[in-house]
Protein backbone atom coordinates (compact mmCIF):
# COMPACT_ATOMS: atom_id res chain seq x y z
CA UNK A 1 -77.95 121.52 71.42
CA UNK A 2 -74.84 123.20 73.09
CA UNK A 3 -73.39 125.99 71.32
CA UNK A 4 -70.01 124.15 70.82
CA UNK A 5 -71.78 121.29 68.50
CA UNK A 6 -73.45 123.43 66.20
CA UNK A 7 -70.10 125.05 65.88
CA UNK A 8 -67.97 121.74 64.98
CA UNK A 9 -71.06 120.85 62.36
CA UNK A 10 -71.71 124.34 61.19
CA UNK A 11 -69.04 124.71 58.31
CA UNK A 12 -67.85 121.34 56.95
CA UNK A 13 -65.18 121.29 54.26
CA UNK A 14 -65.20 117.94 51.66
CA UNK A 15 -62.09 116.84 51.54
CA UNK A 16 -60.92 114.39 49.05
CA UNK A 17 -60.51 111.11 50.55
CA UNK A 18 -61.48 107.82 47.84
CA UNK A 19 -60.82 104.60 48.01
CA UNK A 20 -62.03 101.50 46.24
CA UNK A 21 -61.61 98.15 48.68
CA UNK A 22 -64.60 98.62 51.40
CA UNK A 23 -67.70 97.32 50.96
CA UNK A 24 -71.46 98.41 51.59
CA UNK A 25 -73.42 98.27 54.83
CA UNK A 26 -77.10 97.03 54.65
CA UNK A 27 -80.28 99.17 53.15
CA UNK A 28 -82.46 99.24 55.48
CA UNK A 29 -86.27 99.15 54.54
CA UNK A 30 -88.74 101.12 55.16
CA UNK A 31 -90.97 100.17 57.89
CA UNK A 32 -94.40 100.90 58.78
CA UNK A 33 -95.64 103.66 61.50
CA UNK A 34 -94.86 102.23 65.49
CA UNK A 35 -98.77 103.14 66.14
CA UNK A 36 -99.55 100.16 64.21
CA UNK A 37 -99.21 96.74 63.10
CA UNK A 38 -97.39 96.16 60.34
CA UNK A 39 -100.52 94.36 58.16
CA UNK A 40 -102.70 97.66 59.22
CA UNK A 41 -100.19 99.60 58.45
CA UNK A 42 -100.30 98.15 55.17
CA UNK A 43 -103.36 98.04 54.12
CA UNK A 44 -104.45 101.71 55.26
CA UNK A 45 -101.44 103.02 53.29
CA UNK A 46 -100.39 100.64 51.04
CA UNK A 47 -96.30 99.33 50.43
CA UNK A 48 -93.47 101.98 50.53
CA UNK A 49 -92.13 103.24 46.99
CA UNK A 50 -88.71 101.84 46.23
CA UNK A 51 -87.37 105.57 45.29
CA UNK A 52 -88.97 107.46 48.08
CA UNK A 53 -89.92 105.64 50.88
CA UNK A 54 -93.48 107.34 50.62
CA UNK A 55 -96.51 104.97 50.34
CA UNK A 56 -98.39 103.97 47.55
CA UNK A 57 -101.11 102.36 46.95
CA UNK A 58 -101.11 101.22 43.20
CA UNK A 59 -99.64 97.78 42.43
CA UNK A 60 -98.59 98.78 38.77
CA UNK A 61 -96.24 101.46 40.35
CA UNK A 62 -93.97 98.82 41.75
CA UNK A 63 -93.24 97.14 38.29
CA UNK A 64 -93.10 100.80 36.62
CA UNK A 65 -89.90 101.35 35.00
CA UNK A 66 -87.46 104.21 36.11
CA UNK A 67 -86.91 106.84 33.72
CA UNK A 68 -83.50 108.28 34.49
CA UNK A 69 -82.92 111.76 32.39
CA UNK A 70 -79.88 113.95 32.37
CA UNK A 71 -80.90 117.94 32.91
CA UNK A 72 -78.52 120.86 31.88
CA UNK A 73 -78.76 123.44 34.39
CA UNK A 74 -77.21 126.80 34.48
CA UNK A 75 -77.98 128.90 37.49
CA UNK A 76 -80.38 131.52 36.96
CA UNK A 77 -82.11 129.62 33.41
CA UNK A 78 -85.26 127.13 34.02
CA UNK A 79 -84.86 123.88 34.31
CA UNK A 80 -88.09 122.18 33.56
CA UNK A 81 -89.17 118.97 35.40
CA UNK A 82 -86.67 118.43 37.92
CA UNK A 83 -89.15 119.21 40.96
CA UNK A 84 -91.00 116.32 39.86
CA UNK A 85 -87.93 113.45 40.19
CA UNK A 86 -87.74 111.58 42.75
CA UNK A 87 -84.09 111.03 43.34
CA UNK A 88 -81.37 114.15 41.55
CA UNK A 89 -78.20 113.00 41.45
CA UNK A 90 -76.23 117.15 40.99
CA UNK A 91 -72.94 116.78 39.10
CA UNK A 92 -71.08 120.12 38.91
CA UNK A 93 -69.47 120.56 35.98
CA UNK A 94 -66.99 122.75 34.27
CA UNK A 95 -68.20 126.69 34.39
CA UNK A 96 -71.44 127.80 35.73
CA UNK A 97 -73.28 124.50 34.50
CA UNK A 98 -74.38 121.59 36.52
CA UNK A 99 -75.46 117.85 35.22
CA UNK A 100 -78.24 117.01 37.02
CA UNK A 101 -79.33 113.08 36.34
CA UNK A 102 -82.87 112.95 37.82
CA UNK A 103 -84.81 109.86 37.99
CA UNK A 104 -88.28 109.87 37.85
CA UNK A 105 -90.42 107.24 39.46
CA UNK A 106 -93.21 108.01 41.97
CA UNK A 107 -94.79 110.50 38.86
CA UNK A 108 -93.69 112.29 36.06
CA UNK A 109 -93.69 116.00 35.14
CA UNK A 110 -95.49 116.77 31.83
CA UNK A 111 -92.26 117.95 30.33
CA UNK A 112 -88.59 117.77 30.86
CA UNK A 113 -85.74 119.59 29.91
CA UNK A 114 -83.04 120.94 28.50
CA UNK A 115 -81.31 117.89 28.09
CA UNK A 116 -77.77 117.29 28.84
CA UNK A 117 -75.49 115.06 27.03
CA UNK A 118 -74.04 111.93 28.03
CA UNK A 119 -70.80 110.48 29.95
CA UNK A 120 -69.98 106.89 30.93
CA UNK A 121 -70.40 107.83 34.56
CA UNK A 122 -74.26 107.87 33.79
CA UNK A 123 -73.82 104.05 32.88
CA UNK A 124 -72.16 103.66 36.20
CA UNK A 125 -74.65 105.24 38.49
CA UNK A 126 -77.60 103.72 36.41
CA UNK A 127 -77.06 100.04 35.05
CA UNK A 128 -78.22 98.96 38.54
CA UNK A 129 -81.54 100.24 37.69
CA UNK A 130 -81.67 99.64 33.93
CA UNK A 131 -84.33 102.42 33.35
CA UNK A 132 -84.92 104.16 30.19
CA UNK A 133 -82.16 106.57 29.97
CA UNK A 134 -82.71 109.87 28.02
CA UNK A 135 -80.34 112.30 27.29
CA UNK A 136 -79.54 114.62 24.52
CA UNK A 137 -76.63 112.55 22.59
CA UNK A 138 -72.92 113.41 22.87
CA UNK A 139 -69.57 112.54 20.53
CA UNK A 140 -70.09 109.16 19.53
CA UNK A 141 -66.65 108.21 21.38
CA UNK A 142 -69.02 108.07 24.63
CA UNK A 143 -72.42 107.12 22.96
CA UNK A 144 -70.70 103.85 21.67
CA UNK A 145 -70.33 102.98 25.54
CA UNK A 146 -74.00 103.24 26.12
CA UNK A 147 -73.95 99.46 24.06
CA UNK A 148 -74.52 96.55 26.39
CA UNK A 149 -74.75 99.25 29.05
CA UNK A 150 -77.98 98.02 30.74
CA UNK A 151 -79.39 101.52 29.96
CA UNK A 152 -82.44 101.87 27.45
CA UNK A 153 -81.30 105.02 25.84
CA UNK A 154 -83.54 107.17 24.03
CA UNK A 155 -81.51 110.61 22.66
CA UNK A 156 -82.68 112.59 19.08
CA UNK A 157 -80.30 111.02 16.84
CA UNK A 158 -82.33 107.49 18.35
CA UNK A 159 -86.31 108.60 18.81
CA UNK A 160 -85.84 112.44 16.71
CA UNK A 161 -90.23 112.35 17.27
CA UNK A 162 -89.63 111.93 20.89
CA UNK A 163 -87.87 115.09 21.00
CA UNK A 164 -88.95 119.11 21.09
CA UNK A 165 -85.96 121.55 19.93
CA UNK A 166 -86.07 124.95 21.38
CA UNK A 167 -83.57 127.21 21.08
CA UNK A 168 -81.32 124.43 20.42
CA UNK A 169 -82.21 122.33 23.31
CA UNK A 170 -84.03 119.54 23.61
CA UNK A 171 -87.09 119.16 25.80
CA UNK A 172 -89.40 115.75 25.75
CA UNK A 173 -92.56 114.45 27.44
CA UNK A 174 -91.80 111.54 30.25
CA UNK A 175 -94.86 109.36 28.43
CA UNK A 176 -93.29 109.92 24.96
CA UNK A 177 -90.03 108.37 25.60
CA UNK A 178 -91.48 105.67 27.94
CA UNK A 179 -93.49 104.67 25.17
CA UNK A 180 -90.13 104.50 22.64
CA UNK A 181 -88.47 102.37 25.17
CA UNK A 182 -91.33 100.51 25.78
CA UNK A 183 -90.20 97.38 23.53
CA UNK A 184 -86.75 97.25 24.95
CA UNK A 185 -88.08 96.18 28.09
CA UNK A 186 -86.57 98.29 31.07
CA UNK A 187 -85.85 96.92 34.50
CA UNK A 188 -88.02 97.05 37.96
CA UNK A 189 -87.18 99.47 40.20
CA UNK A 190 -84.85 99.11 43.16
CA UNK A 191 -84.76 100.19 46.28
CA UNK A 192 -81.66 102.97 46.40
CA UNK A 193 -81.73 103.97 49.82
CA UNK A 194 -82.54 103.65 53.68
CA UNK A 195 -86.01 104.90 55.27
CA UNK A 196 -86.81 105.41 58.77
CA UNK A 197 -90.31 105.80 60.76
CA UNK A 198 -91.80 109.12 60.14
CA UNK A 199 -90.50 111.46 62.71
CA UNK A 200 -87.76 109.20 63.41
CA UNK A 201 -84.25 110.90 63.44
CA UNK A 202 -81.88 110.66 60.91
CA UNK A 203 -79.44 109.44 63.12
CA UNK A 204 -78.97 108.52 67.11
CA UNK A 205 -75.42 110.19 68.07
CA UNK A 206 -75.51 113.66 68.43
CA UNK A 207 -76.15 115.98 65.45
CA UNK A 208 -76.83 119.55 64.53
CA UNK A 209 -79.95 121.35 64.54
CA UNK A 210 -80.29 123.52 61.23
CA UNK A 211 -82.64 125.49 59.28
CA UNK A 212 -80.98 126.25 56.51
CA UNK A 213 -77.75 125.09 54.96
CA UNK A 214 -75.42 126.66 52.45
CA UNK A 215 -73.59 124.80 49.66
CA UNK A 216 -70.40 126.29 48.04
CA UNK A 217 -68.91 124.61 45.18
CA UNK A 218 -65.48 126.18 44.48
CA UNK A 219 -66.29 128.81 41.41
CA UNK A 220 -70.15 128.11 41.90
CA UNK A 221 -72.92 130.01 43.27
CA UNK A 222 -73.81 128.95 46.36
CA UNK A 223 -76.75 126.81 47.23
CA UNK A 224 -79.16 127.85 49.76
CA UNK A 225 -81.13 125.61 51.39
CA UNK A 226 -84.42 126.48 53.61
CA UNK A 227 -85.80 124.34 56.51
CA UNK A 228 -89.50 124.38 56.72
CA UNK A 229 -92.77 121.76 57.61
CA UNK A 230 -92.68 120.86 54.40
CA UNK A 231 -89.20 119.89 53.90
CA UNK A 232 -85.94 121.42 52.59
CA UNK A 233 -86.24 124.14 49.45
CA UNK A 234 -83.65 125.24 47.47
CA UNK A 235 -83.87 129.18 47.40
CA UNK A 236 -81.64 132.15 46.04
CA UNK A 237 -81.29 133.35 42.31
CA UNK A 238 -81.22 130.96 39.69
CA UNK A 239 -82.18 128.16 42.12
CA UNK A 240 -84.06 125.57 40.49
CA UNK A 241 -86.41 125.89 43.49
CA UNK A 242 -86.98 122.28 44.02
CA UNK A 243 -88.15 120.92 47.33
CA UNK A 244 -86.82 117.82 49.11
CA UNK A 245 -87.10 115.85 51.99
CA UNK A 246 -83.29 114.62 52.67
CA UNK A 247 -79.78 116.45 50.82
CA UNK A 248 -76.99 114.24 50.72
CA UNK A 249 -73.35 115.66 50.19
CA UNK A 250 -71.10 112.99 49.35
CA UNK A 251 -67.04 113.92 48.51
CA UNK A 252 -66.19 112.75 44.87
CA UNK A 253 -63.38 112.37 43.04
CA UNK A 254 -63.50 114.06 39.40
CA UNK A 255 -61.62 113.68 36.80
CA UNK A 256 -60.92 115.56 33.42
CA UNK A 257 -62.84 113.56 30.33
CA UNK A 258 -61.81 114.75 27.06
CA UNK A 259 -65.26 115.20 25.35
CA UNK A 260 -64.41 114.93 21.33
CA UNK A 261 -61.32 115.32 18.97
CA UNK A 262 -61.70 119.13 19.45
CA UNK A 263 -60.05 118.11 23.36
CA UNK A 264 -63.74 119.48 24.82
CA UNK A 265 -63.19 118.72 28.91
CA UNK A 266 -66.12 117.61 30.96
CA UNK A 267 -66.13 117.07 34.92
CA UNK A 268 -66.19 113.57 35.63
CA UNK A 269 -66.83 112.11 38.73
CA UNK A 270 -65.85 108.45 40.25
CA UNK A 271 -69.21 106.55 41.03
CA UNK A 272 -67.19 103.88 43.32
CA UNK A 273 -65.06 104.40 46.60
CA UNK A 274 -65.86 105.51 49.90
CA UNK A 275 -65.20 108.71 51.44
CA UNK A 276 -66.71 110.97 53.92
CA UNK A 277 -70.65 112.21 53.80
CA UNK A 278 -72.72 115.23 55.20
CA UNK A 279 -76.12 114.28 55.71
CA UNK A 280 -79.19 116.42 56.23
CA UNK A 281 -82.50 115.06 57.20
CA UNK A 282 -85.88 116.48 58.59
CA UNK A 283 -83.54 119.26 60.74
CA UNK A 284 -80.46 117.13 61.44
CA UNK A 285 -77.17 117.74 59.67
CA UNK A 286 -74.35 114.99 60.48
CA UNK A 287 -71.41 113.47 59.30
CA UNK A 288 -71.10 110.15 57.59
CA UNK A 289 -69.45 107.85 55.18
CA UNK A 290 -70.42 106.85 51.76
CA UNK A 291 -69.53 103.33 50.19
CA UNK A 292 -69.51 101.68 46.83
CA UNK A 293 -67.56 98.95 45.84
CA UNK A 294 -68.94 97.91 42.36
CA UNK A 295 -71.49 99.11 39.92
CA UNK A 296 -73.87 95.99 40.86
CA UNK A 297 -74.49 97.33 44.25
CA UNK A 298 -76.06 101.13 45.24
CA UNK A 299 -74.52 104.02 47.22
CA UNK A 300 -74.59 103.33 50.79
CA UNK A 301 -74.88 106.16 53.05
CA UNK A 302 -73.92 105.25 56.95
CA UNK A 303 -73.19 107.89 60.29
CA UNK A 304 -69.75 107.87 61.61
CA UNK A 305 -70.04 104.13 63.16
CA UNK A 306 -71.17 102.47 60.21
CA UNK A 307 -75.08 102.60 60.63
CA UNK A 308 -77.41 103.30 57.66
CA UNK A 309 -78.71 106.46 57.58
CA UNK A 310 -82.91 106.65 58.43
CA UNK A 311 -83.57 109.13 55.80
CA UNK A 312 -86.99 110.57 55.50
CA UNK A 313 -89.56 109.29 53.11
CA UNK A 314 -90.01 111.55 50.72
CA UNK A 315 -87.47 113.16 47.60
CA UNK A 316 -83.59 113.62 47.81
CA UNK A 317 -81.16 115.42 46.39
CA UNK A 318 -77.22 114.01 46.02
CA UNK A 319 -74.99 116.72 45.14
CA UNK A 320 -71.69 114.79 44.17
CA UNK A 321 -69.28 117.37 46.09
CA UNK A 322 -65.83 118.13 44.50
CA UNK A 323 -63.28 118.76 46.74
CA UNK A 324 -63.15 122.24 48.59
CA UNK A 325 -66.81 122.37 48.52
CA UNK A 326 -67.78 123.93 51.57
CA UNK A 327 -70.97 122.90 53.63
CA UNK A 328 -72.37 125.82 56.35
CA UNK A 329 -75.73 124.81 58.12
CA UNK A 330 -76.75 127.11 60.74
């Protein structure tokens, strides 16, 4: 593309910009490959997986629950089991830590962990879904709201044999907390975002070809992100080094949440709104708008004019942006 529009997309600043009175645009689905009719498609293939777009074949993974677990991760220490979700929403937080809430559909790693603790924006982003919802606990202030949440928690102080403690962290096996939540009776999982055709572009207007883009949180490392056949990888020190098919960079409003009695802050951010989107897919970066209006309907993630992203099948990661955070794709 000319030199001047990889310039104008090349460094993006997130401004903040929420709101709280427009509404979603449609999810589109996933459709089959234009080489084929849709009922070939079909059955060579089988139906597209509500969390990634990406085929399957088994009927039992379309009633499978979604097991949403929050991750505490500190560039530079491991973060087990987060290359294996299917969907990471990244929330950074105060210092060097992030909250990442991964949910885990498609499969699940044999382990996960360190667990993070909760906040009521987890019931937010989640009660769509009603998975089973694991995290590590938290003042009981916020684990109060978790009643009538839609959530089926499972934390220590709830399943304690469901639970590993090393080092003072907590690390658990997917299967062992399915099987605590099992009686509770989880929800089916929803379709959370739009899929195109493979090798279909992400979007139609004119957008930037990258292969690699760098993240900057204000006060964070940066994230470095690397283009290749296989997707996008995140690379660097203390990367988790997890590999994805789509990052999404919505701006988000956050908010100062006084933890416990001791006054403990966490980073907080709004799960409703609308404000403005980068987008990378396959090796297309572009701008776009996110909406929200309510916690009964999902993110929707649109271009410039309104029309729903065609995201690739595959995983994604949605790094909740504060403001300032800068967004260089070259």
């Amino acid at each position: 593309m000319r030199a001047e529009a990889l310039l104008a997309l090349a460094a993006l600043t997130l401004v903040t910009a929420c709101g709280d009175r427009t509404g979603p645009a449609g999810v589109a689905p996933a459709t089959s490959s234009p080489t084929q009719s849709p009922s070939a498609a079909l059955a060579e293939t089988g139906m597209p997986l509500p969390l990634t777009g990406v085929p399957g074949k088994d009927p039992q993974a379309f009633s499978r629950p979604v097991l949403a677990a929050v991750l505490r991760f500190t560039p530079g220490r491991p973060v087990v089991g987060a290359d294996a979700a299917d969907i990471v929403y990244d929330e950074p937080g105060k210092g060097a830590d992030h909250r990442l809430v991964a949910l885990f559909h498609s499969r699940d790693p044999a382990t996960l962990g360190p667990l993070g603790n909760t906040q009521p924006s987890d019931t937010q982003l989640l009660r769509l879904l009603k998975p089973v919802y694991a995290h590590a606990g938290g003042a009981e202030r916020l684990t109060a709201r978790l009643v009538g949440a839609n959530l089926v928690p499972v934390s220590p102080p709830q399943s304690a044999a469901a639970f590993r403690n090393v080092g003072g962290s907590f690390y658990a096996a997917p299967a062992t907390l399915r099987r605590a939540a099992a009686g509770a009776r989880p929800g089916r999982p929803l379709q959370l975002l739009s899929y195109g055709e493979p090798q279909q572009p992400m979007v139609e207007r004119p957008a930037a070809t990258v292969t690699s883009v760098t993240v900057t949180v204000p006060g964070k490392p940066s994230q470095i992100w690397i283009h290749d056949a296989n997707g996008w990888v995140q690379t660097g020190a203390g990367a988790p080094h997890v590999r994805v098919a789509n990052l999404l960079l919505p701006q988000a409003v956050y908010r100062d949440l006084r933890a416990d009695k001791s006054g403990t802050l966490l980073a907080e951010p709004s799960m409703f709104g609308t404000g403005q989107l980068t987008a990378v897919s396959g090796d297309q970066l572009a701008k776009g708008v996110w909406r929200r209006p309510t916690d009964k309907s999902p993110f929707t993630y649109t271009d410039s004019a309104g029309v729903p992203l065609r995201l690739a099948p595959g995983r994604t990661w949605i790094l909740l942006a504060p403001a300032g955070t800068a967004v260089i794709g070259r």
